[in-house]
C-alpha atoms as a PDB file:
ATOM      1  CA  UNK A   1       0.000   0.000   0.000  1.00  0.00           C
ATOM      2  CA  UNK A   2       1.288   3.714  -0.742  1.00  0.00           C
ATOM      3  CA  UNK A   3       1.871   5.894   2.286  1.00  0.00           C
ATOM      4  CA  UNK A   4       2.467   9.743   2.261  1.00  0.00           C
ATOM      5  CA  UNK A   5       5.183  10.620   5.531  1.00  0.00           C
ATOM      6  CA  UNK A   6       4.946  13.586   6.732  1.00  0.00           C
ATOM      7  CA  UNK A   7       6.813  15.480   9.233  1.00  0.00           C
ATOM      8  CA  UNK A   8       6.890  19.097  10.832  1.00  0.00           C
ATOM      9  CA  UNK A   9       5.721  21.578  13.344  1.00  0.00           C
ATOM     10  CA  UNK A  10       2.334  21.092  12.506  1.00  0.00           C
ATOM     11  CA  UNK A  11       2.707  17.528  10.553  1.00  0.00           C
ATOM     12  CA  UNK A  12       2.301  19.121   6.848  1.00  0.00           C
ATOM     13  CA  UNK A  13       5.272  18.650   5.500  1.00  0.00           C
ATOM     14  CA  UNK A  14       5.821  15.940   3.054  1.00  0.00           C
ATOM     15  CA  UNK A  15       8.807  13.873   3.853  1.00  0.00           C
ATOM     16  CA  UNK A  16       8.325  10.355   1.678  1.00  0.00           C
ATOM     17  CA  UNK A  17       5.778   8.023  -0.308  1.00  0.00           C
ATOM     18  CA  UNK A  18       6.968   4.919   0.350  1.00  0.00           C
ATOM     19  CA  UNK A  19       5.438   1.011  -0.045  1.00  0.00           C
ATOM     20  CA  UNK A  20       4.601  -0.517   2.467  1.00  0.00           C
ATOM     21  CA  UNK A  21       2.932  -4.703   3.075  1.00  0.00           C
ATOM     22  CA  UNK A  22       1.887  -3.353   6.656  1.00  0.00           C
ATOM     23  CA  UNK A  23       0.843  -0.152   8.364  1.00  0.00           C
ATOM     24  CA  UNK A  24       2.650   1.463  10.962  1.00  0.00           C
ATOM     25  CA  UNK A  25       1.261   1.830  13.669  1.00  0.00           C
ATOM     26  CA  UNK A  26       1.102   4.965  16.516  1.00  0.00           C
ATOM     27  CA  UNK A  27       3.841   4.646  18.786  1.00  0.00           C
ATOM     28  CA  UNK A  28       6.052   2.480  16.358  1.00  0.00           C
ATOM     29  CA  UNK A  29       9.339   3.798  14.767  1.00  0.00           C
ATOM     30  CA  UNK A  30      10.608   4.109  11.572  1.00  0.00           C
ATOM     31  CA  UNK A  31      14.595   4.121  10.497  1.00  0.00           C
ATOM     32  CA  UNK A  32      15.425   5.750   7.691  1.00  0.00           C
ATOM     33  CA  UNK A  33      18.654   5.468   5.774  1.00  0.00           C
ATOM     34  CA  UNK A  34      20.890   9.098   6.188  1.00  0.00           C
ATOM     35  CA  UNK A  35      23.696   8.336   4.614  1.00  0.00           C
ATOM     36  CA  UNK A  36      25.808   5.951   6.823  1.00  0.00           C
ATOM     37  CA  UNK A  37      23.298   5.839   9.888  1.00  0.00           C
ATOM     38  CA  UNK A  38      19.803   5.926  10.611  1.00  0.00           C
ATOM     39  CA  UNK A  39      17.072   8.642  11.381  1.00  0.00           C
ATOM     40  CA  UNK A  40      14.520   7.311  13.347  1.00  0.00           C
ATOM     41  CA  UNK A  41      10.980   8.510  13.258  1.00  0.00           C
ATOM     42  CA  UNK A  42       7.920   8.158  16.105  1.00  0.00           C
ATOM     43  CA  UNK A  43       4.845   8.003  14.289  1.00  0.00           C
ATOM     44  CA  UNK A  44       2.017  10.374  16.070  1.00  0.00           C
ATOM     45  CA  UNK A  45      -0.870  10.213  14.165  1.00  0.00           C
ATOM     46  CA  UNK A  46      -2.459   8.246  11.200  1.00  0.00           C
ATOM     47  CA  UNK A  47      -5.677   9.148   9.005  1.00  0.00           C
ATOM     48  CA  UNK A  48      -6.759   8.710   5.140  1.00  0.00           C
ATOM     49  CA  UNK A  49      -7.547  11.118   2.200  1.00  0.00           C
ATOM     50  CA  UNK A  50      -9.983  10.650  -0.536  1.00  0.00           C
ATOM     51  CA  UNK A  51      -8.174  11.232  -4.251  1.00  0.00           C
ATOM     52  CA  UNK A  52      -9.963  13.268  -6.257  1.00  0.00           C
ATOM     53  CA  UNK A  53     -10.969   9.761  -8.008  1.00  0.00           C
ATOM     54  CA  UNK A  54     -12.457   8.617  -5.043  1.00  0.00           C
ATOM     55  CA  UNK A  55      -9.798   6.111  -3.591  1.00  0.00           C
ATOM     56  CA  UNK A  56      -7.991   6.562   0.102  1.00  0.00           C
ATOM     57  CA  UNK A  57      -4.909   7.864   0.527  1.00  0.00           C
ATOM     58  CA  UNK A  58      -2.991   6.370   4.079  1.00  0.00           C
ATOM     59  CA  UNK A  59      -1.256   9.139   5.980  1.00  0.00           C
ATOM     60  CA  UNK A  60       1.327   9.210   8.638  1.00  0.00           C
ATOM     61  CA  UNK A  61       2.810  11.900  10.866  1.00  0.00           C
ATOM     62  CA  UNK A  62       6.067  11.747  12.228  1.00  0.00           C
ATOM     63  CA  UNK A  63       8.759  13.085  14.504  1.00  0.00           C
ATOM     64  CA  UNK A  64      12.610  12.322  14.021  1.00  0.00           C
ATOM     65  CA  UNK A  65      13.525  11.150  17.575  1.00  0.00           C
ATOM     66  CA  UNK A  66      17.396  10.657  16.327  1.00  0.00           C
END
């Protein structure tokens, strides 16, 4: 499933679409690859968007806790 990652003050800034087989859930972590070590992400809040075409969109927001 396609996820939109997004990250800021007020969780609007787009940081990654990525695949993923699972969802993430609140309170889980993700690691990202920086170059030779890894950022590591808390995921705060989930929801879905409707496209314009009338399919969901999943939605994460998320804090680097590096």
């Amino acid at each position: 499933m396609k996820v939109e990652i997004f990250t800021g003050d007020r969780g609007d800034d787009l940081l990654l679409e990525a695949d993923f087989d699972f969802l993430p859930r609140i309170g889980e972590y993700l690691s990202l690859d920086a170059g030779g070590y890894f950022a590591y992400y808390h995921v705060n809040s989930i929801w879905h968007r409707q496209e314009p075409n009338g399919e969901f969109r999943t939605c994460l927001s998320v804090v680097l806790k590096d």
